[in-house]
PDB file of N, CA and C in Angstrom:
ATOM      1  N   UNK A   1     112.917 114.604 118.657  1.00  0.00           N
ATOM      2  CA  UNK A   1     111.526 114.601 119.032  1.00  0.00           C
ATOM      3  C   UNK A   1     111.407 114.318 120.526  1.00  0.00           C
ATOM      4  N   UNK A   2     110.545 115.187 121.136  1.00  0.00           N
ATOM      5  CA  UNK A   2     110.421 114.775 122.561  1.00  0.00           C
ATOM      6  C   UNK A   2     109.614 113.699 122.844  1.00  0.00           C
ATOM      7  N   UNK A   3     108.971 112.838 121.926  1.00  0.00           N
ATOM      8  CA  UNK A   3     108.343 111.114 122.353  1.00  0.00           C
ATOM      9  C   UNK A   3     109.338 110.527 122.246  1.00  0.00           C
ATOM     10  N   UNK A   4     110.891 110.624 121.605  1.00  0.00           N
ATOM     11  CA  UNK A   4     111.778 109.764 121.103  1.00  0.00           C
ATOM     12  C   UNK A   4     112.789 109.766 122.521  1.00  0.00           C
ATOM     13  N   UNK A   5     112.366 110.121 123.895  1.00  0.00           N
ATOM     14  CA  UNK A   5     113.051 109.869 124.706  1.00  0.00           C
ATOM     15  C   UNK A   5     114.071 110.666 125.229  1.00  0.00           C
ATOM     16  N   UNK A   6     114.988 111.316 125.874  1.00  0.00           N
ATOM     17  CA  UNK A   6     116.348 111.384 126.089  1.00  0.00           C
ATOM     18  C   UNK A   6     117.199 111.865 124.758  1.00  0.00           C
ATOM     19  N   UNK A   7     117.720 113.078 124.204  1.00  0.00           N
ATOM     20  CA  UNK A   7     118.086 112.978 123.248  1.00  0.00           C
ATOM     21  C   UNK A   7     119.233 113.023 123.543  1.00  0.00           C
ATOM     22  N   UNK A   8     120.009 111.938 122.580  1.00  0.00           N
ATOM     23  CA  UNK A   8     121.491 111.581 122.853  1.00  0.00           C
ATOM     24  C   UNK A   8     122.483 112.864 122.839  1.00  0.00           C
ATOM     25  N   UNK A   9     123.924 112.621 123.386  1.00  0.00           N
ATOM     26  CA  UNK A   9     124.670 113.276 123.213  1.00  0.00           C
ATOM     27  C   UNK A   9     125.267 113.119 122.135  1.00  0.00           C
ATOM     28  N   UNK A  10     125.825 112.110 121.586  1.00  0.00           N
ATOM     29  CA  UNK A  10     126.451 112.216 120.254  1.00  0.00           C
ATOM     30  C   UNK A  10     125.798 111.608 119.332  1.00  0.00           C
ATOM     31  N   UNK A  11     125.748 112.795 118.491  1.00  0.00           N
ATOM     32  CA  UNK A  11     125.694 112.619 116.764  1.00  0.00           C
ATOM     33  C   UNK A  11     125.286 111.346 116.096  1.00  0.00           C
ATOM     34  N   UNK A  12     125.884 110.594 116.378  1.00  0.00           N
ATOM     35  CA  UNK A  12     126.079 109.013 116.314  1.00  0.00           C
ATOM     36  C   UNK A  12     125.347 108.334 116.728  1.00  0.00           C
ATOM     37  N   UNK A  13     124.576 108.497 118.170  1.00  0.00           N
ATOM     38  CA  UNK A  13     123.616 108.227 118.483  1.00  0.00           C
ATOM     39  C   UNK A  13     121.981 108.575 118.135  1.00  0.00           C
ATOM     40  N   UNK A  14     122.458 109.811 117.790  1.00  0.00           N
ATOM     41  CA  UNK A  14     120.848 110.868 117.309  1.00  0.00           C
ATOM     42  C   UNK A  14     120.560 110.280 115.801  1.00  0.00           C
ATOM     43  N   UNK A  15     121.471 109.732 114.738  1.00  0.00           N
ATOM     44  CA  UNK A  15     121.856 109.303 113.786  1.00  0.00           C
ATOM     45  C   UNK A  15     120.918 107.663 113.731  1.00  0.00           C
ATOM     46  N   UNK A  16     121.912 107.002 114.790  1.00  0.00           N
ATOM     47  CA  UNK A  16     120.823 105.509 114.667  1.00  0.00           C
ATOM     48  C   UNK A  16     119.287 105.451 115.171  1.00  0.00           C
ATOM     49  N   UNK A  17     119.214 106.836 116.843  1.00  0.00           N
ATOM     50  CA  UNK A  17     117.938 106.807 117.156  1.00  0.00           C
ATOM     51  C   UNK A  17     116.409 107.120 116.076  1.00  0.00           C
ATOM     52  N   UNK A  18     116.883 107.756 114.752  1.00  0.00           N
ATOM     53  CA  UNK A  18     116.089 108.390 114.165  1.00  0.00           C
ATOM     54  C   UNK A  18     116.360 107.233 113.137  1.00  0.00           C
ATOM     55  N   UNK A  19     117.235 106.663 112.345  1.00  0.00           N
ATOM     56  CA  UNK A  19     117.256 105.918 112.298  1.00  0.00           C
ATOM     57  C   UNK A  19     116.092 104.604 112.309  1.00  0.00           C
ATOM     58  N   UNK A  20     116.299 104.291 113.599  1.00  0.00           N
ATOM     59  CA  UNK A  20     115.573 103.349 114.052  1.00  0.00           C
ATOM     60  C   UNK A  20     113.829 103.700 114.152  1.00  0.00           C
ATOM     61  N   UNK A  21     113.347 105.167 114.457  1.00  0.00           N
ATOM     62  CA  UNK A  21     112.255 105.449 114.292  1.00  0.00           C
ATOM     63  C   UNK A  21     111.644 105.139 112.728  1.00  0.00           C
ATOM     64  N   UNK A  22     112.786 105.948 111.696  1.00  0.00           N
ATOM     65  CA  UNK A  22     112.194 106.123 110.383  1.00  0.00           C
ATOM     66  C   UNK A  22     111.786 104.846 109.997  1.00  0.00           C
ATOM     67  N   UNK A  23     113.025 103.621 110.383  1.00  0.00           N
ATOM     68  CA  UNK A  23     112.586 101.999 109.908  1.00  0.00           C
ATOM     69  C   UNK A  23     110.872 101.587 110.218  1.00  0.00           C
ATOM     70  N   UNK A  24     110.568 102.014 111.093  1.00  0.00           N
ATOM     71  CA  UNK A  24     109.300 101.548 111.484  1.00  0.00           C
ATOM     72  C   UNK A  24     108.068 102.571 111.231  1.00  0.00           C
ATOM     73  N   UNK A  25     108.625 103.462 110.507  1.00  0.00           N
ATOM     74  CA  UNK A  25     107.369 103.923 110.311  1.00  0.00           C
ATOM     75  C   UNK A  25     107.119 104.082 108.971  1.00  0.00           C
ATOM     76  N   UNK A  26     105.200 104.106 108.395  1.00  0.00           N
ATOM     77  CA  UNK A  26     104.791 103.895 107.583  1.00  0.00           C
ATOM     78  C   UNK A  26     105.172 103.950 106.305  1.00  0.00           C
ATOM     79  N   UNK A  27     105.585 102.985 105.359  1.00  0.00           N
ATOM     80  CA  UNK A  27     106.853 103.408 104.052  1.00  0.00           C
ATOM     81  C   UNK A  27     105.499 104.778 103.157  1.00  0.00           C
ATOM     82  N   UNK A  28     106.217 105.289 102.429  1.00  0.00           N
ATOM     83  CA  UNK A  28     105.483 106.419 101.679  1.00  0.00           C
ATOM     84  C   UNK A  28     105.442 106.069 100.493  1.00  0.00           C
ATOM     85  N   UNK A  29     104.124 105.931  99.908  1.00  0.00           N
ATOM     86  CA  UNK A  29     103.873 105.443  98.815  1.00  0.00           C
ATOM     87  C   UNK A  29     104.055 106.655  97.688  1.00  0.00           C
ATOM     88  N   UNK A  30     104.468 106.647  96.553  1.00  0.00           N
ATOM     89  CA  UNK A  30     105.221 107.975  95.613  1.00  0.00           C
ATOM     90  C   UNK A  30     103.386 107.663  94.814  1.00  0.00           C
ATOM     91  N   UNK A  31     103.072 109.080  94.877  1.00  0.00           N
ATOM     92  CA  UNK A  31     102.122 109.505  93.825  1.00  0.00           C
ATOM     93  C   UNK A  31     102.114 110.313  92.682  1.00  0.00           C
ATOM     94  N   UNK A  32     103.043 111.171  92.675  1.00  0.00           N
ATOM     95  CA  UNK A  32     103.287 112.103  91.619  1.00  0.00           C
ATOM     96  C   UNK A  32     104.209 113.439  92.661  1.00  0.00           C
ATOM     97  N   UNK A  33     105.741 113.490  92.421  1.00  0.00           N
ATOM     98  CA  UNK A  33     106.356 114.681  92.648  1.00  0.00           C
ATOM     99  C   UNK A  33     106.585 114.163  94.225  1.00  0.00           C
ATOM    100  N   UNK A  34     106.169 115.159  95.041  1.00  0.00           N
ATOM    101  CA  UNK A  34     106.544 114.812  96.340  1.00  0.00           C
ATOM    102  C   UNK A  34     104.887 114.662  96.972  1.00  0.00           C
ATOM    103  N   UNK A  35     104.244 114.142  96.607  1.00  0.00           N
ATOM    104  CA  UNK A  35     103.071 114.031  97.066  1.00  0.00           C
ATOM    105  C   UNK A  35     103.382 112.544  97.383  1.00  0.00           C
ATOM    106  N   UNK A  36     102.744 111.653  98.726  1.00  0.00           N
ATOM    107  CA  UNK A  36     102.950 110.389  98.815  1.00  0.00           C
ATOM    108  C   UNK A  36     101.516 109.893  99.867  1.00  0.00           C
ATOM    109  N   UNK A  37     101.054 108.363 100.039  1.00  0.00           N
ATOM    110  CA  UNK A  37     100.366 108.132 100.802  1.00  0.00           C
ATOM    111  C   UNK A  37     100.907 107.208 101.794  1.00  0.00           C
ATOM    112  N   UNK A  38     101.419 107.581 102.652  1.00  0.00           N
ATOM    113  CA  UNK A  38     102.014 106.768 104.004  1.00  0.00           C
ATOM    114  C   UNK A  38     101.151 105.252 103.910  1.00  0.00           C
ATOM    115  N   UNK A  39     101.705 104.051 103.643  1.00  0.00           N
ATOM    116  CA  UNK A  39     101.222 102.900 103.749  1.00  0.00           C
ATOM    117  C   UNK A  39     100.031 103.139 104.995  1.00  0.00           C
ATOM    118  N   UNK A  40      98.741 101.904 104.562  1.00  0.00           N
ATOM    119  CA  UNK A  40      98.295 101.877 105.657  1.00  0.00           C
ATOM    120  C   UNK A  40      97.042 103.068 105.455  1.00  0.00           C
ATOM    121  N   UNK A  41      97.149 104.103 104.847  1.00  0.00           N
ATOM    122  CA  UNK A  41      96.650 105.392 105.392  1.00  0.00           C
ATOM    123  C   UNK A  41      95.626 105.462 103.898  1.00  0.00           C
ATOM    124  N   UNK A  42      94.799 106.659 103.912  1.00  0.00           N
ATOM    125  CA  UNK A  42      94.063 107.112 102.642  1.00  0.00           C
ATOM    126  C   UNK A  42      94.298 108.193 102.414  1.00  0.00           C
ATOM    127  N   UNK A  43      95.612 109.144 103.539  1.00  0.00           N
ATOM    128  CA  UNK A  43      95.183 110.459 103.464  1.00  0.00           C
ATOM    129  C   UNK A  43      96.616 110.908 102.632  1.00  0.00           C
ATOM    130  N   UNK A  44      96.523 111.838 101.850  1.00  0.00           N
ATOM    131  CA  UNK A  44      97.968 111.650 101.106  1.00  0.00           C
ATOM    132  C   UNK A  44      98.673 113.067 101.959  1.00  0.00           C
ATOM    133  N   UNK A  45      99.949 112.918 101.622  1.00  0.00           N
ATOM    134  CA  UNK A  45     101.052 114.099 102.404  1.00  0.00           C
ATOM    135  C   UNK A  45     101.797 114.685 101.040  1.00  0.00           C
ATOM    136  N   UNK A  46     102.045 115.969 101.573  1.00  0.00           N
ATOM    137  CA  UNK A  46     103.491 116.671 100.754  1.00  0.00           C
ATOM    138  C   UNK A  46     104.802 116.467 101.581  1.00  0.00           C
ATOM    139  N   UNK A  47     105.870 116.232 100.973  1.00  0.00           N
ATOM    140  CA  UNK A  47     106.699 115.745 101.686  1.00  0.00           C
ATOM    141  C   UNK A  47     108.041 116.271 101.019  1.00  0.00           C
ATOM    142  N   UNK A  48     108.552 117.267 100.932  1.00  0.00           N
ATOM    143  CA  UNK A  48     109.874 117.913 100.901  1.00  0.00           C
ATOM    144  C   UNK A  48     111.135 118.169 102.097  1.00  0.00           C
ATOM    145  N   UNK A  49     111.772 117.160 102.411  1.00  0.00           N
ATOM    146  CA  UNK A  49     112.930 117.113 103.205  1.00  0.00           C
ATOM    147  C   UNK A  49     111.767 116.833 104.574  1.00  0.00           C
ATOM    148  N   UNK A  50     112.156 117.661 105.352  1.00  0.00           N
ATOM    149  CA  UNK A  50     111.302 117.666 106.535  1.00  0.00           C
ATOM    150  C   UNK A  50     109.839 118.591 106.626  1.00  0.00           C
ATOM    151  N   UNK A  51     109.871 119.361 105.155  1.00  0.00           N
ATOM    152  CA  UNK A  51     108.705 120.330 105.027  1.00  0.00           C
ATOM    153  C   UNK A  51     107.336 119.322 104.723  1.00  0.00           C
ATOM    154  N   UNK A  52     106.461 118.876 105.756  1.00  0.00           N
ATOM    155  CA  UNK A  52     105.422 118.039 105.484  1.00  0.00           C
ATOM    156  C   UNK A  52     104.361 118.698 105.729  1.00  0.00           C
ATOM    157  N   UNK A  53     103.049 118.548 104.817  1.00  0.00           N
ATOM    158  CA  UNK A  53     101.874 118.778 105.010  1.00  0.00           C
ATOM    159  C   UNK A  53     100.899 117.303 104.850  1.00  0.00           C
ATOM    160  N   UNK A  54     100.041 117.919 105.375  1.00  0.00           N
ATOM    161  CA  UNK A  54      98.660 117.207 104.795  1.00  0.00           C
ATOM    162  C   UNK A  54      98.510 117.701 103.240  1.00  0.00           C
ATOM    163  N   UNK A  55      97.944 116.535 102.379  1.00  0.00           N
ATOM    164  CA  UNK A  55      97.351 117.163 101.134  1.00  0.00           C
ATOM    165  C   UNK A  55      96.237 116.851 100.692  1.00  0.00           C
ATOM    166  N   UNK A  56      95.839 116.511 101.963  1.00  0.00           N
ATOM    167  CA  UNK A  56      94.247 115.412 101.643  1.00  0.00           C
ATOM    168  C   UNK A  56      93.756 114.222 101.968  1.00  0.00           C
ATOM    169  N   UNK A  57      92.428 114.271 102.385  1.00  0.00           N
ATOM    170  CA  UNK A  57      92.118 113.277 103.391  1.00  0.00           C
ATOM    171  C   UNK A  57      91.516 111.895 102.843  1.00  0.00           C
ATOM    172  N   UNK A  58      91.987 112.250 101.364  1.00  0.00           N
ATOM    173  CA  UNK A  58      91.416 110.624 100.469  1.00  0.00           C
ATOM    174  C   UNK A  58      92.245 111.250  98.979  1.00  0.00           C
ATOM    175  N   UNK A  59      92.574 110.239  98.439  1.00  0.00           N
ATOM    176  CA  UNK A  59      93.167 110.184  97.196  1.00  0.00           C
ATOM    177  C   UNK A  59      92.102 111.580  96.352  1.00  0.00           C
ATOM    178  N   UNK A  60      90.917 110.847  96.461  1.00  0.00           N
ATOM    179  CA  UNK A  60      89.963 111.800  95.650  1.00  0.00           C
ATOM    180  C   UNK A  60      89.859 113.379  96.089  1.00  0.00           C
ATOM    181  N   UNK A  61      90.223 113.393  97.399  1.00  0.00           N
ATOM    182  CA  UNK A  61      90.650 115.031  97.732  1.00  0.00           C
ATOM    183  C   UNK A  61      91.617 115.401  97.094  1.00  0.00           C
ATOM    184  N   UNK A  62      92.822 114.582  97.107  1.00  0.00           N
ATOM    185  CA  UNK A  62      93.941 115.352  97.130  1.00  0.00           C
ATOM    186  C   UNK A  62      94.066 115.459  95.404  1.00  0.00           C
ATOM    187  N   UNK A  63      93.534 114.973  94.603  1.00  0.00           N
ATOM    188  CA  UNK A  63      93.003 114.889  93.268  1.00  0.00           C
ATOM    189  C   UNK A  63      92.017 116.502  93.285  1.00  0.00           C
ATOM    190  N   UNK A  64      91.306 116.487  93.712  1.00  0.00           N
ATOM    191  CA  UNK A  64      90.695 117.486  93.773  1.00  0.00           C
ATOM    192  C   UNK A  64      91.281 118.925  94.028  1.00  0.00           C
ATOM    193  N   UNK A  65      91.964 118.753  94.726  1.00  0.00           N
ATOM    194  CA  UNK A  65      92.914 120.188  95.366  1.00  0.00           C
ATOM    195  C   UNK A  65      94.194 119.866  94.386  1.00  0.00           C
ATOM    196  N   UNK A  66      94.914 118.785  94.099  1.00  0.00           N
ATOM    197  CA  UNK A  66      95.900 119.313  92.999  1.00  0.00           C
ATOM    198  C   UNK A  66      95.396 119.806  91.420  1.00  0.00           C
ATOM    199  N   UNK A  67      94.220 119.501  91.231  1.00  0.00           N
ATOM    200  CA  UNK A  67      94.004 119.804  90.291  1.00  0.00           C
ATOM    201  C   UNK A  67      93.006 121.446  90.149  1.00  0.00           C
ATOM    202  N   UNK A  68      93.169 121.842  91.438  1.00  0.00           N
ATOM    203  CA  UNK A  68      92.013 123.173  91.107  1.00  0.00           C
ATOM    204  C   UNK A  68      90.886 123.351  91.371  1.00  0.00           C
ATOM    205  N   UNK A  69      89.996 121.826  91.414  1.00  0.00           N
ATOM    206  CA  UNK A  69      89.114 121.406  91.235  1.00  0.00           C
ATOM    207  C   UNK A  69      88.059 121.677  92.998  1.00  0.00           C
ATOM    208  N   UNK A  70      88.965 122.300  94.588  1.00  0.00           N
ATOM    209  CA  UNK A  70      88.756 122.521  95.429  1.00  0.00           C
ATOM    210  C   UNK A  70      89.600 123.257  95.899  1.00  0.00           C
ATOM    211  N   UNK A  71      89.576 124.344  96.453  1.00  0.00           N
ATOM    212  CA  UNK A  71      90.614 125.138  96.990  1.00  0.00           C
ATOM    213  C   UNK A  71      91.232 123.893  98.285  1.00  0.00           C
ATOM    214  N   UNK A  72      92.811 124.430  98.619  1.00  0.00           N
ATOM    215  CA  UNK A  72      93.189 123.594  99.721  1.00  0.00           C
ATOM    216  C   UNK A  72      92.749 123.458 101.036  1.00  0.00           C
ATOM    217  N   UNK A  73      92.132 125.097 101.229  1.00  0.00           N
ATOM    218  CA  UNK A  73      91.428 125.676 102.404  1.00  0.00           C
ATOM    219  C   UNK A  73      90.665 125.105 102.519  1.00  0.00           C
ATOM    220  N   UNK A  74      89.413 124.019 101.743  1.00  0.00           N
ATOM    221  CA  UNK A  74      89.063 123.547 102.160  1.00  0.00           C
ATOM    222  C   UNK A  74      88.857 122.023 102.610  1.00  0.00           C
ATOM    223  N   UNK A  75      89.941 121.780 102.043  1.00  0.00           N
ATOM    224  CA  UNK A  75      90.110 120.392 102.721  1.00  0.00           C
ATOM    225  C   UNK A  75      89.604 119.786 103.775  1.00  0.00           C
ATOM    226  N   UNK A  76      89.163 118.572 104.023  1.00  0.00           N
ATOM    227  CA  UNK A  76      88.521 118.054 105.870  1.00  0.00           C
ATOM    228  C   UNK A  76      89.115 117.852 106.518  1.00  0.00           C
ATOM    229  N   UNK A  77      89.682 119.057 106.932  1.00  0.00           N
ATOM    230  CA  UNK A  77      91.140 119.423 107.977  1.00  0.00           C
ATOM    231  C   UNK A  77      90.329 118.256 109.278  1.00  0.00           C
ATOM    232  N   UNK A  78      88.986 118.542 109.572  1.00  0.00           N
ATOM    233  CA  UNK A  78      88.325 117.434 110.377  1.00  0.00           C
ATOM    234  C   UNK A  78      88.800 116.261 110.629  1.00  0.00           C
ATOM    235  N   UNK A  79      88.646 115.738 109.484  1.00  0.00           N
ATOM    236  CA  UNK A  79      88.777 113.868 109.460  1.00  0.00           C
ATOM    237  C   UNK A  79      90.658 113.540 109.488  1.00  0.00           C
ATOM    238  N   UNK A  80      91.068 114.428 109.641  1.00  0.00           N
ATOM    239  CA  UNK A  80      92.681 114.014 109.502  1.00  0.00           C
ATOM    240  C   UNK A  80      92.817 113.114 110.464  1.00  0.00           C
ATOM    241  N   UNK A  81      94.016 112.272 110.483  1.00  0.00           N
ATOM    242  CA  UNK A  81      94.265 111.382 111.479  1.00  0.00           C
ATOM    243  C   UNK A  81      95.901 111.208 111.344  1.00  0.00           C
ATOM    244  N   UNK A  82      95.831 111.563 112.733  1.00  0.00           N
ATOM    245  CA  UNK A  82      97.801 111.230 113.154  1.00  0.00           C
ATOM    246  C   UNK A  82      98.210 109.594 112.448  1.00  0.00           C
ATOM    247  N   UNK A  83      99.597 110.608 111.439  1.00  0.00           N
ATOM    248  CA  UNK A  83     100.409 109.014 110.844  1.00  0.00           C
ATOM    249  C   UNK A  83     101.548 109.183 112.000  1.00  0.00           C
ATOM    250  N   UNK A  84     101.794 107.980 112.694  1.00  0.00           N
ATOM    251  CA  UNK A  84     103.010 107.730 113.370  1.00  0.00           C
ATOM    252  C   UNK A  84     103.553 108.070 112.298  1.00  0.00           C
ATOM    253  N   UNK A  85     105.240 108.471 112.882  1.00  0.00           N
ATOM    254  CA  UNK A  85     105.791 109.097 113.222  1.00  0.00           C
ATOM    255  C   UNK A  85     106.439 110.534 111.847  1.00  0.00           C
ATOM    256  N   UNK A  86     105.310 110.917 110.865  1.00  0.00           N
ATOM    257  CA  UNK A  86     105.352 111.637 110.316  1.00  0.00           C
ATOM    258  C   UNK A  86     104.503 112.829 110.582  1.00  0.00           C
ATOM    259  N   UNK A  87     103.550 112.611 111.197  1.00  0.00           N
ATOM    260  CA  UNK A  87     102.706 113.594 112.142  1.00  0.00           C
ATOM    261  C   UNK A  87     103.656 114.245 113.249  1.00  0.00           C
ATOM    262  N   UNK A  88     104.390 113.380 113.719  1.00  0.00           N
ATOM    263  CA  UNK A  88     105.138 113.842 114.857  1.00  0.00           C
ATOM    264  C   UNK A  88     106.631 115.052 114.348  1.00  0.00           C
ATOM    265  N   UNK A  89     107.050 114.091 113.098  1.00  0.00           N
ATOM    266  CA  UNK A  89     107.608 115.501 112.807  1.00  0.00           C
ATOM    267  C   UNK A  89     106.851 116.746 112.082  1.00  0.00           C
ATOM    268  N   UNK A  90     105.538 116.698 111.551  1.00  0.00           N
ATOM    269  CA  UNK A  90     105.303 117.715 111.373  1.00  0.00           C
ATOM    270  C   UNK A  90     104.765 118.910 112.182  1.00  0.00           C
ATOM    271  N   UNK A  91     104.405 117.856 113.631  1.00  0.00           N
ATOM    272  CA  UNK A  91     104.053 118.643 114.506  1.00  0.00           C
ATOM    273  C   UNK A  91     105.504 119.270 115.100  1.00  0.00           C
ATOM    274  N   UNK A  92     106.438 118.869 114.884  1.00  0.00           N
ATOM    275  CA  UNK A  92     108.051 119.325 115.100  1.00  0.00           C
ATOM    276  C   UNK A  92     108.614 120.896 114.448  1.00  0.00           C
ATOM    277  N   UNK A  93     107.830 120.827 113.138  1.00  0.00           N
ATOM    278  CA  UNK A  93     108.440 121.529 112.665  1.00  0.00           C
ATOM    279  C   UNK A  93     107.269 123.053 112.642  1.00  0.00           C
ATOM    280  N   UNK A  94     105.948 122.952 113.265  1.00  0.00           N
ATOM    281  CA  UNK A  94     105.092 124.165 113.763  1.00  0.00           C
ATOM    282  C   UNK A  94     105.408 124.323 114.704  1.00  0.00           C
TER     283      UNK A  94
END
């Protein structure tokens, strides 16, 4: 990640630096499958390896859109709010 500074030369280093990011950032609360709500937060995520989305900007959304009950499209892409440092990789991986 380019906020994470200088990226090391060895392996070993890129290993503890990320590492050391993941320790501190928000633990992910398990909701069902790979759906989770980053401590701290209301907004829940999909979370497959490094494949992360938004899945909703309150429990009751993301209830709503897993169940059918709202298309995803419309979600309140609006009200989202950056989770350290899981935002950052998802902004990594667009």
């Amino acid at each position: 990640m380019q906020s994470w500074d200088v990226k090391p030369d060895l392996v070993t280093d890129r290993i503890r630096v990320a590492k050391e990011k993941y320790d501190v950032a928000p633990k992910l609360v398990p909701i069902y499958s790979h759906r989770y709500m980053p401590e701290g937060s209301e907004q829940v995520l999909s979370v497959y390896q490094t494949d992360i989305i938004f899945y909703g900007t309150t429990l009751l959304e993301y209830f709503q859109i897993e169940l059918d009950w709202k298309p995803y499209d419309r979600m309140d892409f609006e009200n989202i709010k950056a989770i350290p440092f899981w935002t950052e990789i998802m902004d990594a991986n667009n």
